[in-house]
Every structure is written in structure tokens, then in C-alpha cells.
N, C-alpha and C. Protein backbone atom coordinates (compact mmCIF):
# COMPACT_ATOMS: atom_id res chain seq x y z
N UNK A 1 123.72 192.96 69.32
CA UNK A 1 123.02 191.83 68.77
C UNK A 1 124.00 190.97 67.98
N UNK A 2 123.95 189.71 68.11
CA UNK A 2 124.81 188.91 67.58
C UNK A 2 124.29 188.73 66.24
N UNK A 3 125.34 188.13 65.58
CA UNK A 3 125.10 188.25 63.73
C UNK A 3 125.17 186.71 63.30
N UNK A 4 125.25 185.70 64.68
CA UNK A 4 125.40 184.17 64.76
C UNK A 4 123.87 183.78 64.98
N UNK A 5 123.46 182.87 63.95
CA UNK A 5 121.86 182.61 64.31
C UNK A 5 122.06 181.62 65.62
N UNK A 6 120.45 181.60 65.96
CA UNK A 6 121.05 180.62 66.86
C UNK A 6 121.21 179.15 67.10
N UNK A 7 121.42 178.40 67.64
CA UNK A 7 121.69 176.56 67.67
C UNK A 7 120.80 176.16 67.08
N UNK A 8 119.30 176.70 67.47
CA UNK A 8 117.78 175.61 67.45
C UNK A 8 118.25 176.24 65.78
N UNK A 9 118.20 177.25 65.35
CA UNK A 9 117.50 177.86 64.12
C UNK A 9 118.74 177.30 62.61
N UNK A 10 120.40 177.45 63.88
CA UNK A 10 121.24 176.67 62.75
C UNK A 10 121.18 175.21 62.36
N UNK A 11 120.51 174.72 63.94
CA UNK A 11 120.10 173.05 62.79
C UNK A 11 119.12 172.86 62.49
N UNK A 12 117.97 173.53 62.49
CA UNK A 12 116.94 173.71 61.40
C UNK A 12 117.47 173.84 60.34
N UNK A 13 118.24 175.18 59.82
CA UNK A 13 118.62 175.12 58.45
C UNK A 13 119.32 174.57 57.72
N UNK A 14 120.28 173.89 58.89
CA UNK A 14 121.28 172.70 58.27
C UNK A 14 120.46 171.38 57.76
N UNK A 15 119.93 171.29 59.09
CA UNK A 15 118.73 169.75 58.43
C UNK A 15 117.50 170.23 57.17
N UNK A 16 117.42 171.53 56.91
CA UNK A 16 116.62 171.70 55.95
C UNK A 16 117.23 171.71 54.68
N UNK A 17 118.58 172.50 54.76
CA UNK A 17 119.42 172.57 53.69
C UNK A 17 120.03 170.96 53.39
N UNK A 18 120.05 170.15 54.09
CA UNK A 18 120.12 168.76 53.87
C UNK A 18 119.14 167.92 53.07
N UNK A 19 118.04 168.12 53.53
CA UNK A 19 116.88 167.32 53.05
C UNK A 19 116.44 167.91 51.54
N UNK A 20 116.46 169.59 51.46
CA UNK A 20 116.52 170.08 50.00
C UNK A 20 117.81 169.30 48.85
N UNK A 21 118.76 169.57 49.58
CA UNK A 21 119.74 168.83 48.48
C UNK A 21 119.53 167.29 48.45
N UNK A 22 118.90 166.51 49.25
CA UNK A 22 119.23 165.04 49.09
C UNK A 22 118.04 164.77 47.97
N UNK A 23 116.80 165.63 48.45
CA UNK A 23 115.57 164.81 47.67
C UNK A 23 116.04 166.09 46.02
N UNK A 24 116.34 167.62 46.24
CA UNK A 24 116.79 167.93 45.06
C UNK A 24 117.91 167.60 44.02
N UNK A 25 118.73 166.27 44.74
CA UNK A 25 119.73 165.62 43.66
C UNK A 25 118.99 164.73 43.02
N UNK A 26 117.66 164.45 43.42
CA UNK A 26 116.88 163.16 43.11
C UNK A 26 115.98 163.98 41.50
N UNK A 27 115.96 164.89 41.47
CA UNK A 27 114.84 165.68 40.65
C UNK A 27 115.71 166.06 39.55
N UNK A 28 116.98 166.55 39.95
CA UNK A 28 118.02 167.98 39.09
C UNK A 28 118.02 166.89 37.80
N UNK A 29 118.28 167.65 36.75
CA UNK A 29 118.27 166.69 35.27
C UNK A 29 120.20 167.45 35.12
N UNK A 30 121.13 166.79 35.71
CA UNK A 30 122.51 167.03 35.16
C UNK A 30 123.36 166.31 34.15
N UNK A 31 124.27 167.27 33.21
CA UNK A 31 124.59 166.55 32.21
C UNK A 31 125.70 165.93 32.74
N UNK A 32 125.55 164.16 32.81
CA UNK A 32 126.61 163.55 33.68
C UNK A 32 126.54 162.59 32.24
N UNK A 33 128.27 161.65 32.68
CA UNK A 33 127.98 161.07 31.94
C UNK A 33 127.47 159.13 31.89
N UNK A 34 126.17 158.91 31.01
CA UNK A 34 125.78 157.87 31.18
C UNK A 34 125.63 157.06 30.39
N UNK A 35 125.82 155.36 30.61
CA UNK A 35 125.60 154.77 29.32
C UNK A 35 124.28 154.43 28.59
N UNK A 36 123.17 154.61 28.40
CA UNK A 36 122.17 154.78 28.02
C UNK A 36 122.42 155.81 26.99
N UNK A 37 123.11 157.41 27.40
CA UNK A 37 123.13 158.40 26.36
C UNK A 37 123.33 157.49 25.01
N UNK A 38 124.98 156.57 25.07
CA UNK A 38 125.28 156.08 23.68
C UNK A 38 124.17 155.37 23.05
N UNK A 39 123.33 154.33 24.26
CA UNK A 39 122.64 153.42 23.32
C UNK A 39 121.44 153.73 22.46
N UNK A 40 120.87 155.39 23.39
CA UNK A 40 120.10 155.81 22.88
C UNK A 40 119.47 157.18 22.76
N UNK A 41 120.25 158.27 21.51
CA UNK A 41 120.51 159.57 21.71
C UNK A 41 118.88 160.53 21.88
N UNK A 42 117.52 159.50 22.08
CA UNK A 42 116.51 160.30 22.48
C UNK A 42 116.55 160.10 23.74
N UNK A 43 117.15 159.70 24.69
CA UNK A 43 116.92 159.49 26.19
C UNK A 43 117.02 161.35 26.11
N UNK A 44 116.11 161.75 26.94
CA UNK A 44 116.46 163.36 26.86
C UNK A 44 117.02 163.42 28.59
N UNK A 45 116.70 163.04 29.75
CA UNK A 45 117.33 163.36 30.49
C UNK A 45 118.30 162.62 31.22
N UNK A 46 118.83 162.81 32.31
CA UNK A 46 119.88 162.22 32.91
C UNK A 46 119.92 162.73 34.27
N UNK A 47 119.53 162.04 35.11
CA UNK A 47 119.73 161.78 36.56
C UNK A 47 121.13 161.97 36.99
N UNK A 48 121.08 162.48 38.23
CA UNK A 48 122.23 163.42 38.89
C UNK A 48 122.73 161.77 39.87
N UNK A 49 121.49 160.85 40.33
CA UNK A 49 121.45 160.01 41.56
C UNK A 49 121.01 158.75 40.81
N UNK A 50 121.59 157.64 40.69
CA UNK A 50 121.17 156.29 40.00
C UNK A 50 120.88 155.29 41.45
N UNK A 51 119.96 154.82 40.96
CA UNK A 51 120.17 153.60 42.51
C UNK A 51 120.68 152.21 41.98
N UNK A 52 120.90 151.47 42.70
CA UNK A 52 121.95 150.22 41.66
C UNK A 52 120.96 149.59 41.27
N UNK A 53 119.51 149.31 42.08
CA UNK A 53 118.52 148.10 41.14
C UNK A 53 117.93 148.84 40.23
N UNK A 54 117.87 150.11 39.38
CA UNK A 54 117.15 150.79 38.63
C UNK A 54 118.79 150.98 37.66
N UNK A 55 119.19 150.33 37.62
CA UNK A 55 120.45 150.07 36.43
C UNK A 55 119.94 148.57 35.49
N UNK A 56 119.06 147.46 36.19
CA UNK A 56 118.90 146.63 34.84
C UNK A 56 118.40 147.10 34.11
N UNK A 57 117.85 148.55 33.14
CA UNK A 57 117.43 148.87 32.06
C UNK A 57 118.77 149.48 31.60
N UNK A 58 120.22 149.38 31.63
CA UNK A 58 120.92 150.54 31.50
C UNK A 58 121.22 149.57 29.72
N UNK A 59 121.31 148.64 29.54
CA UNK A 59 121.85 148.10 28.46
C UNK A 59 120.83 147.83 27.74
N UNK A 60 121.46 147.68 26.37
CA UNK A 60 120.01 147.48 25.09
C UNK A 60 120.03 145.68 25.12
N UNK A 61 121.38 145.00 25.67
CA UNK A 61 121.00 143.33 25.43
C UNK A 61 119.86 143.39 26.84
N UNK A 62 119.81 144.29 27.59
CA UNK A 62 119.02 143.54 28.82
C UNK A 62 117.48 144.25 28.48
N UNK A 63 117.18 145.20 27.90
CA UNK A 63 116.29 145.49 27.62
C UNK A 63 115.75 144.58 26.21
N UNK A 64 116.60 144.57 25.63
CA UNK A 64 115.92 142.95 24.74
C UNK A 64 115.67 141.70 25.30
N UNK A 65 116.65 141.57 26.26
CA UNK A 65 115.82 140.46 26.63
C UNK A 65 114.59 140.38 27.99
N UNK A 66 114.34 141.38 28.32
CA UNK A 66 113.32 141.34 28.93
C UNK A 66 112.17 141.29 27.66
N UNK A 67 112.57 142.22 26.71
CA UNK A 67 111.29 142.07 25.88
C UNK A 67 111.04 140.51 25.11
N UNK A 68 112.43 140.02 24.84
CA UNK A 68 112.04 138.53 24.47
C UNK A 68 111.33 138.02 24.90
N UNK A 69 111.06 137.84 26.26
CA UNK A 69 111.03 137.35 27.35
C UNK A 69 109.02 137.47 27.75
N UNK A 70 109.05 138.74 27.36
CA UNK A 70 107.53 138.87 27.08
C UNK A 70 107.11 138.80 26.08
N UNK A 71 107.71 138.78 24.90
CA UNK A 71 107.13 138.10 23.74
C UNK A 71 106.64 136.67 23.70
N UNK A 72 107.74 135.48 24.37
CA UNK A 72 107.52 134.57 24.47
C UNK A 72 106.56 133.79 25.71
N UNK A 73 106.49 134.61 26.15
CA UNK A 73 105.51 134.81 27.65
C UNK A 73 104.04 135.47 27.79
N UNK A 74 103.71 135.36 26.28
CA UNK A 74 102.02 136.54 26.42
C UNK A 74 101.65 135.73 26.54
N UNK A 75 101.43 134.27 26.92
CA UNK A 75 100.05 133.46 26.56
C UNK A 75 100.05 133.06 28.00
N UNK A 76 101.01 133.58 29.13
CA UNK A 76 100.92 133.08 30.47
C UNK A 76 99.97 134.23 31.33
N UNK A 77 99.46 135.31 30.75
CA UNK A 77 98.44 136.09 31.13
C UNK A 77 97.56 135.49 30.92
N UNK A 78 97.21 134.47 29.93
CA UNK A 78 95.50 134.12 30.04
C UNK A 78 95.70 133.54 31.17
N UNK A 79 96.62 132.38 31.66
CA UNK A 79 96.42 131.49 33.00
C UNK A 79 96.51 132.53 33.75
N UNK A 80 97.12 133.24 33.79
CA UNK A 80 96.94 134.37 35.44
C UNK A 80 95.49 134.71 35.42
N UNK A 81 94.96 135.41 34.27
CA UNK A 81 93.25 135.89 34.34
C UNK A 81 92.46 134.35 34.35
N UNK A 82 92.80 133.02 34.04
CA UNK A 82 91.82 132.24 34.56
C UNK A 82 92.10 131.90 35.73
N UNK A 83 93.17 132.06 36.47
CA UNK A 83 93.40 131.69 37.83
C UNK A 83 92.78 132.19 38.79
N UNK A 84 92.61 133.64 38.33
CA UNK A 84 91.65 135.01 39.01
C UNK A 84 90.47 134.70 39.37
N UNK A 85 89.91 134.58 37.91
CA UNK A 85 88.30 134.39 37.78
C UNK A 85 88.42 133.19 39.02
N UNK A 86 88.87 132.09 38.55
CA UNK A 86 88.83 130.41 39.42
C UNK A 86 88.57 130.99 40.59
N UNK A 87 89.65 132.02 41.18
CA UNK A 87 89.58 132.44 42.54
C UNK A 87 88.37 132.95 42.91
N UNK A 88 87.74 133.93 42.43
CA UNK A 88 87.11 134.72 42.63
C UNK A 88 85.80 134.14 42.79
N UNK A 89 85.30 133.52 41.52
CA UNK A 89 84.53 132.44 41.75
C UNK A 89 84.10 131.38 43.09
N UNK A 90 85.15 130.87 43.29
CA UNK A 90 85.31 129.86 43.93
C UNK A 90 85.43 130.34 45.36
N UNK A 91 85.94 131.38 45.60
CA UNK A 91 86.38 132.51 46.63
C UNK A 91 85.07 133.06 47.03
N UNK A 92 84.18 133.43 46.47
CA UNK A 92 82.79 133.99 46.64
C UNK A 92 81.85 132.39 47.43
N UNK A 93 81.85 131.76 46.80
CA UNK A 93 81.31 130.74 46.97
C UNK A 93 81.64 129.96 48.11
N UNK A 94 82.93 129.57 48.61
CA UNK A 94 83.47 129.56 50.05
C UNK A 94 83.29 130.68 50.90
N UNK A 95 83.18 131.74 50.65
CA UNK A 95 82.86 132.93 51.93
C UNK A 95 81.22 132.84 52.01
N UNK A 96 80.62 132.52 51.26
CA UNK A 96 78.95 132.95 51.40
C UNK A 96 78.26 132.32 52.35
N UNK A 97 78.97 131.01 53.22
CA UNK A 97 78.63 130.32 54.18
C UNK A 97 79.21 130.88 55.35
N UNK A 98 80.46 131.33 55.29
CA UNK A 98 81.26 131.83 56.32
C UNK A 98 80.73 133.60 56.94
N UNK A 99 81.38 133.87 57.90
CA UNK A 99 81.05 135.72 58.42
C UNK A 99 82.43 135.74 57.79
N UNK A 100 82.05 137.09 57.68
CA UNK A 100 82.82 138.23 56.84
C UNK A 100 84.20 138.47 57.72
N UNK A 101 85.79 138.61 57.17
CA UNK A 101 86.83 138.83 57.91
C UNK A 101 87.10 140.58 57.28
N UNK A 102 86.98 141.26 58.65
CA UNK A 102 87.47 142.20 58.73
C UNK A 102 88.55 142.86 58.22
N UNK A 103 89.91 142.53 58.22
CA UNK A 103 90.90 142.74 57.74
C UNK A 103 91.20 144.02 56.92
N UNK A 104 90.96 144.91 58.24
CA UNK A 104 91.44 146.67 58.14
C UNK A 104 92.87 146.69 58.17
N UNK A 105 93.56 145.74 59.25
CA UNK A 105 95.13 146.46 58.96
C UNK A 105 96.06 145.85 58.12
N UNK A 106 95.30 144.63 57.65
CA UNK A 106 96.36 144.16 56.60
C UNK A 106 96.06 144.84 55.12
N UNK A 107 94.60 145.08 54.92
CA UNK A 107 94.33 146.17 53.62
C UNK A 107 94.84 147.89 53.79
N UNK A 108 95.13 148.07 54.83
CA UNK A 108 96.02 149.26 55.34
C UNK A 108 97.32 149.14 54.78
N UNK A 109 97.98 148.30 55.27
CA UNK A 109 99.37 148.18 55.41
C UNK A 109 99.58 147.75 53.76
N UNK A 110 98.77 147.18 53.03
CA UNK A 110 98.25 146.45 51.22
C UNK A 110 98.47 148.05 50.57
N UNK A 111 97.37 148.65 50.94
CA UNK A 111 96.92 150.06 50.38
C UNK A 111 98.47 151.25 50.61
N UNK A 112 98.93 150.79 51.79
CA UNK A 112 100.70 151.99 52.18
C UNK A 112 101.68 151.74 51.11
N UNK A 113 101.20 150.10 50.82
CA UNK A 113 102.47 149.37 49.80
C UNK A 113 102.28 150.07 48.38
N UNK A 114 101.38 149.59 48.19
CA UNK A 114 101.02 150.37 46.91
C UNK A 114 100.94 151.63 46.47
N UNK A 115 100.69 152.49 47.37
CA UNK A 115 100.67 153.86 47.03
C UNK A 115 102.20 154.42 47.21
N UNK A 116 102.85 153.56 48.54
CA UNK A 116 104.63 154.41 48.41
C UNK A 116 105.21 153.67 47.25
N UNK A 117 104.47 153.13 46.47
CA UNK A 117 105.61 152.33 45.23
C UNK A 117 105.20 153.18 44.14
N UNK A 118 103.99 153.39 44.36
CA UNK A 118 103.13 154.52 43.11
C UNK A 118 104.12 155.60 43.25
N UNK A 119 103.72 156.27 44.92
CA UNK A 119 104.98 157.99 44.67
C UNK A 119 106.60 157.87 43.98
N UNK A 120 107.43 156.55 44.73
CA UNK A 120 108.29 156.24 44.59
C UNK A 120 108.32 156.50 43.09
N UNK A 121 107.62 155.58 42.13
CA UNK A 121 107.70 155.99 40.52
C UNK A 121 107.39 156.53 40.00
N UNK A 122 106.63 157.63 40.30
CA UNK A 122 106.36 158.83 40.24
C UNK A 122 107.27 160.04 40.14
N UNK A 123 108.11 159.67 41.60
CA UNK A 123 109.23 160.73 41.81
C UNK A 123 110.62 160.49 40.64
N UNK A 124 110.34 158.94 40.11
CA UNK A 124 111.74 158.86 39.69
C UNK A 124 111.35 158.90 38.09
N UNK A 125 110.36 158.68 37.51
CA UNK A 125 110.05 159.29 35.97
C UNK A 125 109.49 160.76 36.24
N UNK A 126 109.07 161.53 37.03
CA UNK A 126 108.85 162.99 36.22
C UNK A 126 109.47 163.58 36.14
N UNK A 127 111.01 163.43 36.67
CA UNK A 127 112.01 164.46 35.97
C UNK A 127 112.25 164.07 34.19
N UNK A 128 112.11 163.34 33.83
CA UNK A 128 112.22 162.59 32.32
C UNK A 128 111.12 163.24 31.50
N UNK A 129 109.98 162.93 32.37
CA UNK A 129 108.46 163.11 31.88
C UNK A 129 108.59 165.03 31.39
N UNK A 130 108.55 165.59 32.55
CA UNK A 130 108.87 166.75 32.68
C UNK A 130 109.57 167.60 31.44
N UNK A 131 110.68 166.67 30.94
CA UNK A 131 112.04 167.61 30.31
C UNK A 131 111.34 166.84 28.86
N UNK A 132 110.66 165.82 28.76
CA UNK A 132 110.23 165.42 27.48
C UNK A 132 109.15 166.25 26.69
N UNK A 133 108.27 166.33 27.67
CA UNK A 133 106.81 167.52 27.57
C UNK A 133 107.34 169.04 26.92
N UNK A 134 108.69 169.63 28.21
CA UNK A 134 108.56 170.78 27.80
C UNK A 134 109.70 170.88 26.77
N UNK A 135 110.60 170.00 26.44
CA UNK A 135 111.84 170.09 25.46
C UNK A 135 110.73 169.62 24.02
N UNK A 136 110.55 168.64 24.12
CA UNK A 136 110.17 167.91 22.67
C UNK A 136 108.50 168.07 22.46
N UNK A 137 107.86 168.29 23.05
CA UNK A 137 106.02 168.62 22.99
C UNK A 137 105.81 166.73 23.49
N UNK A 138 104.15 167.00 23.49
CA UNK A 138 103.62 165.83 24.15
C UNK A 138 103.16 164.74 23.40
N UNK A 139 103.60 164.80 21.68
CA UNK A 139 103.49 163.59 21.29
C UNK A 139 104.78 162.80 21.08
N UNK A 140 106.22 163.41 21.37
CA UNK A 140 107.24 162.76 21.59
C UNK A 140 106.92 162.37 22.74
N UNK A 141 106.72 162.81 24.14
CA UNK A 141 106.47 162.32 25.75
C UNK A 141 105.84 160.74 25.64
N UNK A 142 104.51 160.61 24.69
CA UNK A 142 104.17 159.77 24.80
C UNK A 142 104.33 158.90 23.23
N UNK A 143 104.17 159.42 22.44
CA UNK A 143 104.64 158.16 21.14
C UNK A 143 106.36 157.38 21.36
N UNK A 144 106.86 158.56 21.95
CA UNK A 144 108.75 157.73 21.56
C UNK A 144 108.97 156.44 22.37
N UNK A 145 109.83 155.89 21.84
CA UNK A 145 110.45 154.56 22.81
C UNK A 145 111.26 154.67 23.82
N UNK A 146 111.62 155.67 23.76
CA UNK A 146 113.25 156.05 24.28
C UNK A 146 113.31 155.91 26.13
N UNK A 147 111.87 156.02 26.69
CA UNK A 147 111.47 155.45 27.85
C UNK A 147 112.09 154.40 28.59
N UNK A 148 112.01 153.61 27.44
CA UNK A 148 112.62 152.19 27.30
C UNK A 148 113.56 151.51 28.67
N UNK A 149 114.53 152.93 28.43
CA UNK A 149 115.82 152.47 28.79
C UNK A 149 116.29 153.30 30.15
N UNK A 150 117.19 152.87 31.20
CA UNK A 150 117.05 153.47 32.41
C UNK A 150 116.14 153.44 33.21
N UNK A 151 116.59 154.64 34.02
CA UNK A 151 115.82 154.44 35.01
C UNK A 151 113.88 154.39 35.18
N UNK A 152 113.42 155.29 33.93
CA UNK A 152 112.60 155.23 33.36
C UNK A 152 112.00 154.07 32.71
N UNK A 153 113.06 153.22 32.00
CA UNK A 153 112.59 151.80 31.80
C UNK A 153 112.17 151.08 32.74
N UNK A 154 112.83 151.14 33.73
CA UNK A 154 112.90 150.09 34.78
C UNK A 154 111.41 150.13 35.84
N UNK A 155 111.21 151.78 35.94
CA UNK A 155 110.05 152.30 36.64
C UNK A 155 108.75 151.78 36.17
N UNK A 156 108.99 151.97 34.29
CA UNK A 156 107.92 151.65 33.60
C UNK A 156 107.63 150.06 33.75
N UNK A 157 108.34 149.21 33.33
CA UNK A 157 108.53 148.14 34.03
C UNK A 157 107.72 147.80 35.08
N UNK A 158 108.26 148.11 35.98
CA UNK A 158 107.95 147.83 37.80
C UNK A 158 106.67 147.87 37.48
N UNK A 159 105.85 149.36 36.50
CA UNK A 159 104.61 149.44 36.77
C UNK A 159 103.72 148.91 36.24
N UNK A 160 103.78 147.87 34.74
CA UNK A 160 103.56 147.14 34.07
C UNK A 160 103.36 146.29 35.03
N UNK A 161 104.17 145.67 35.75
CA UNK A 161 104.58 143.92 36.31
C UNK A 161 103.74 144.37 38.01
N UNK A 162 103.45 145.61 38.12
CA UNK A 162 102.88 146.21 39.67
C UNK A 162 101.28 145.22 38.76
N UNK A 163 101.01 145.25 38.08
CA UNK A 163 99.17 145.04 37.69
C UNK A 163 99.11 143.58 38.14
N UNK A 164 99.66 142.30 38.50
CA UNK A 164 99.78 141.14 38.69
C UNK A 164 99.51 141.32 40.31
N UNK A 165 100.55 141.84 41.09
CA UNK A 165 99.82 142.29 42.62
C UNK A 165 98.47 142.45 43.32
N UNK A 166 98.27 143.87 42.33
CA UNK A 166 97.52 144.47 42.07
C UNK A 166 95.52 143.94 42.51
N UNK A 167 95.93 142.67 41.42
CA UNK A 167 95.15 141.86 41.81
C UNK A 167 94.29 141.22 42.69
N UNK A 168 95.34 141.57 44.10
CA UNK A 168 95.01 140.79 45.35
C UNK A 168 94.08 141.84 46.02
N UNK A 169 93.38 143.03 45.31
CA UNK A 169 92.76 144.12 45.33
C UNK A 169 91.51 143.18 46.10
N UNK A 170 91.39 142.29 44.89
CA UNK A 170 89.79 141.86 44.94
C UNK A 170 89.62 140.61 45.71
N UNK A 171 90.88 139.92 46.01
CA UNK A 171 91.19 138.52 47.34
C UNK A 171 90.32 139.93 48.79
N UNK A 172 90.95 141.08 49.04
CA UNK A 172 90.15 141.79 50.43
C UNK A 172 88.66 141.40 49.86
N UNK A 173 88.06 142.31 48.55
CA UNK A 173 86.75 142.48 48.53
C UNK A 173 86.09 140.98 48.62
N UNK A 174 86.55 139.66 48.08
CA UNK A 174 85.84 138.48 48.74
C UNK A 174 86.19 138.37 49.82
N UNK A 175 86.88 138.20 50.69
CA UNK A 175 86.75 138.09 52.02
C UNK A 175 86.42 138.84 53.00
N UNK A 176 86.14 140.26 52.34
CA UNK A 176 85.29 141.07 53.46
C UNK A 176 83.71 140.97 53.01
N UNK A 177 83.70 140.14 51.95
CA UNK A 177 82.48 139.88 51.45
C UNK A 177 81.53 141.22 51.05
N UNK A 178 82.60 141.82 50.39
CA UNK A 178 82.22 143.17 49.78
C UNK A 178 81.50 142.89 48.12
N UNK A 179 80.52 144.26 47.72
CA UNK A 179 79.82 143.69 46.46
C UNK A 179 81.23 144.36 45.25
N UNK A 180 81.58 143.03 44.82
CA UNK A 180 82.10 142.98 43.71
C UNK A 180 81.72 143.54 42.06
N UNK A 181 82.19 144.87 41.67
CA UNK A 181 81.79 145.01 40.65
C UNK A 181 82.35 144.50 39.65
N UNK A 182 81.64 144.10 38.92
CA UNK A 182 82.15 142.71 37.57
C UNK A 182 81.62 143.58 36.33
């Protein structure tokens, strides 16, 4: 009996032992070194794998000025929520004469977007989430700032600025002329 596995079974384990290390470099919390550590010594973990667009949180001037930026920018949410309502309104009221548009595969393909952006940030804050909970307890996880910054900033971010999209939830429910709960 040979002691050589065989072809089918060695690239199974090669392609398995591949796919464990690519998505487990994505998870591992290694002490590498990063610039975030200096700017901010509660960041508790540190990513093994950075991607280059999840680097605009890496600096404290760019994380200030995003926050400037929404400081000086809160009063452009009321026009987004009256733009909504306008729509919605006005959107109801133009479909109620019209038949109803179907539009299964574009709320398909709406619903894929959103949920692989959900896992996506999901996968890339719970190694943080994770090491915050069980290193520091769960009112550092959620009272600290230290989120802020990295890749974790950037996620948090995305998911803040994801609620503006989000929106176009309720553009399907008027045009499939679905009952709108208000």
C-alpha cells in the first residue's frame, strides 16, 4: 500500500489547505506592525491582511476630517428625509393609477448587494469585536472610541453611510405597490 495519498485527495487538501489559510489570514489577530497602534494605544487588535481602500481610517487627520465633515453636514439629512417622504408620497400617488411592476430580479440582485456588504463587514470587524469582548469586557466593546480608527473605522463608516442606500428599500415597495408600513 502506498503511503502517497492520492491526486483527487492531494488537491483537495491542497485547495482546502489554501482556502483555510487565505480566509484564516483574514480572521488571525497578529502582532504586526501598524500605524493606528501609535495613534491609538486602545486599538486592541491588528489584522494579519489590510486591503488598500480600508486604509482611509489609518490616520487621526483623516479621521478628523471625516468627522468635520459630518459635523458640518448634519443639517443635509433633513433634505435627504424630505426628499424621501416627497418621493414616497408622490411615488404612491403616481403608481395608484398605474399596474404594479414586478421587479423580482432587480430586488434580488438589490437584496445580494446588501447582504454581501453586510457579511463582508461583518467578517472584517469581528475579529476586533471578538478580542474587545473577551480581552476588555463588553462595556469597553461598546462605550470606547478606539473603533474609530482602521479597518474597523472604515467598516463602521461604510455602515453608517450603507443607511442612505438603504433607502431605495421602499422605491421596490411603491412600485410593486406593496402596503407600506409608516
Amino acid at each position: 500500500m502506498s503511503s502517497q495519498p492520492s491526486p483527487v485527495l492531494a488537491d483537495s487538501y491542497t485547495l482546502a489547505h489554501t482556502i483555510e489559510h487565505d480566509l484564516g489570514s483574514l480572521f488571525h489577530l497578529t502582532p504586526i506592525d501598524h500605524p493606528t497602534r501609535s495613534l491609538n494605544p486602545n486599538v486592541t487588535a491588528v489584522y494579519s491582511r489590510e486591503f488598500g481602500f480600508e486604509r482611509l481610517f489609518e490616520s487621526r487627520q483623516s479621521v478628523d476630517s471625516i468627522n468635520s465633515w459630518m459635523k458640518d453636514n448634519w443639517k443635509l439629512s433633513f433634505v435627504i428625509v424630505a426628499i424621501y417622504f416627497f418621493l414616497i408620497f408622490f411615488g404612491r400617488m403616481y403608481m395608484s393609477s398605474r399596474p404594479r411592476y414586478e421587479l423580482r430580479k432587480p430586488l434580488l440582485l438589490w437584496n445580494l448587494f446588501l447582504a454581501s456588504f453586510s457579511i463582508a463587514g461583518t467578517i472584517r470587524v469581528w475579529p476586533e469585536f471578538l478580542h474587545a469582548v473577551f480581552n476588555r469586557g463588553i462595556v469597553y466593546s461598546v462605550c470606547d472610541y478606539s473603533f474609530a480608527y482602521s479597518i474597523t473605522g472604515f467598516w463602521a463608516f461604510l455602515f453608517c453611510m450603507s443607511k442612505l442606500p438603504e433607502l431605495v428599500d421602499t422605491l421596490f415597495i411603491v412600485l410593486r405597490k406593496q402596503v407600506l408600513i409608516t
